[in-house]
Protein backbone atom coordinates (compact mmCIF):
# COMPACT_ATOMS: atom_id res chain seq x y z
CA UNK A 1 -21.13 13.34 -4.16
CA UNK A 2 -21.32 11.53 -7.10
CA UNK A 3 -22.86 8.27 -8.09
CA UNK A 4 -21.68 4.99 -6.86
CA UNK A 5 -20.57 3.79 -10.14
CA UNK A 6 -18.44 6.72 -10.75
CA UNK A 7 -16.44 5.89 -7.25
CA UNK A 8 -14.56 2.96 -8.83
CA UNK A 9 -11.45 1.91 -7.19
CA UNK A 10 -9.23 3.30 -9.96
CA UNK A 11 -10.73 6.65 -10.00
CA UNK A 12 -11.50 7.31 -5.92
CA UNK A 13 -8.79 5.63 -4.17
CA UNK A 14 -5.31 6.64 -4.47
CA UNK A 15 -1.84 5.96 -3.30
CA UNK A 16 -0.03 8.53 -1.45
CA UNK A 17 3.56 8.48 0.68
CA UNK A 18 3.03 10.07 3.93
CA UNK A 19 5.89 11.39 5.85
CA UNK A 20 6.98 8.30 7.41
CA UNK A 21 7.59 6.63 3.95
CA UNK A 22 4.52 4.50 3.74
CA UNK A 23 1.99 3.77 0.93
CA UNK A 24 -1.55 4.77 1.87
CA UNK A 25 -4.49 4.21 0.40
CA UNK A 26 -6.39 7.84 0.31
CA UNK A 27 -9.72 7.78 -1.14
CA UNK A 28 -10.40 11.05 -3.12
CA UNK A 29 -13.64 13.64 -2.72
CA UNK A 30 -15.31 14.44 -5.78
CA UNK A 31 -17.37 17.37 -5.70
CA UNK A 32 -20.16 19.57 -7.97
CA UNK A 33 -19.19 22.10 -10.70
CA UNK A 34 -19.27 25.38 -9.01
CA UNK A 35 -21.67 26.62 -11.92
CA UNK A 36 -21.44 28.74 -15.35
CA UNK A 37 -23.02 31.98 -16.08
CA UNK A 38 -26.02 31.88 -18.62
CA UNK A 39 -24.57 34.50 -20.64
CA UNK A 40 -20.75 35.03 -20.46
CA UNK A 41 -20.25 31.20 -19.84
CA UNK A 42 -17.74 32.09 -17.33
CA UNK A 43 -17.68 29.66 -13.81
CA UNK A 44 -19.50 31.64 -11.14
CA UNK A 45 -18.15 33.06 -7.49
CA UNK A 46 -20.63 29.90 -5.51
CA UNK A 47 -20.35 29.90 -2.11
CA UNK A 48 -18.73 26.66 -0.89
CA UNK A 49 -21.54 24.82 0.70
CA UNK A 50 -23.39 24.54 -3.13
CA UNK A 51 -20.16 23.01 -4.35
CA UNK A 52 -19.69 20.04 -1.32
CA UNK A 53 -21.43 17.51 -0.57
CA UNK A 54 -23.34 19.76 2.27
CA UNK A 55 -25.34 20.84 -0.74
CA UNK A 56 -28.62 18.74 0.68
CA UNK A 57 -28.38 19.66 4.08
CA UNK A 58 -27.82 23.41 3.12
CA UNK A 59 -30.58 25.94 2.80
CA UNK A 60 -30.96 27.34 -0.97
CA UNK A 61 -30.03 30.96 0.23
CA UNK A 62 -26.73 29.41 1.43
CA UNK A 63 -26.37 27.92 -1.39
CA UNK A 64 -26.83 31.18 -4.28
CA UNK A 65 -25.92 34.56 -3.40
CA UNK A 66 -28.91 36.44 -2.35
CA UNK A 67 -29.71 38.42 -5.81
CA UNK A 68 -31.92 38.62 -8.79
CA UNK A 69 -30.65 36.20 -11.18
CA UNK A 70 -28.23 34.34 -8.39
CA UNK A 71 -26.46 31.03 -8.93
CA UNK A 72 -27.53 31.88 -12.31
CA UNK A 73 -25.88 34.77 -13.65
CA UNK A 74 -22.18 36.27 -13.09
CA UNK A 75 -22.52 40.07 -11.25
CA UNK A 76 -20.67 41.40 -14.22
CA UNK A 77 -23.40 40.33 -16.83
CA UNK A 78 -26.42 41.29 -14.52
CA UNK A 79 -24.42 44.82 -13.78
CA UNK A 80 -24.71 44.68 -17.90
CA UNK A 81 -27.62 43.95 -18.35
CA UNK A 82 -29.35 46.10 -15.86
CA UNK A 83 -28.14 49.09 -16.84
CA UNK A 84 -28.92 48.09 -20.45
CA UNK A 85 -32.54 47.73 -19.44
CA UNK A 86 -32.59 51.06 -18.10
CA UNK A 87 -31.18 53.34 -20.83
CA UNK A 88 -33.41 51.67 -23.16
């Protein structure tokens, strides 16, 4: 969740027409960045409890996947980089 400030009334709540033809007033979720990878830079595969808000009450395996490098690194560039390791 983010800070205070940032839920302003012009950014968090919204108008929306429901079915019935009314104007509500729907306040919008903001949630984390899912996360980058160190060295391709592309967004990583997180599991959905490290991107809400559950991210505090959630243990830090639920949070990663459960490998070397995790949260951290995509699979692609640790696939990479482990086999580079190992021919060298």
């Amino acid at each position: 969740m983010p800070r205070p400030g940032m839920l302003t009334r012009s950014r968090a709540n919204r108008l929306r027409k429901t079915p019935g033809g009314r104007l509500v007033i729907r306040r919008r979720k903001y949630y984390k960045a899912g996360g980058v990878c160190a060295i391709t830079g592309k967004p990583l595969q997180m599991p959905k409890k490290s991107k809400s808000g559950l991210s505090r009450t959630a243990s830090k395996s639920r949070k990663r996947p459960n490998r070397p490098y995790g949260g951290v690194v995509s699979p692609k560039a640790l696939r990479r980089e482990i086999t580079r390791q190992l021919r060298d």
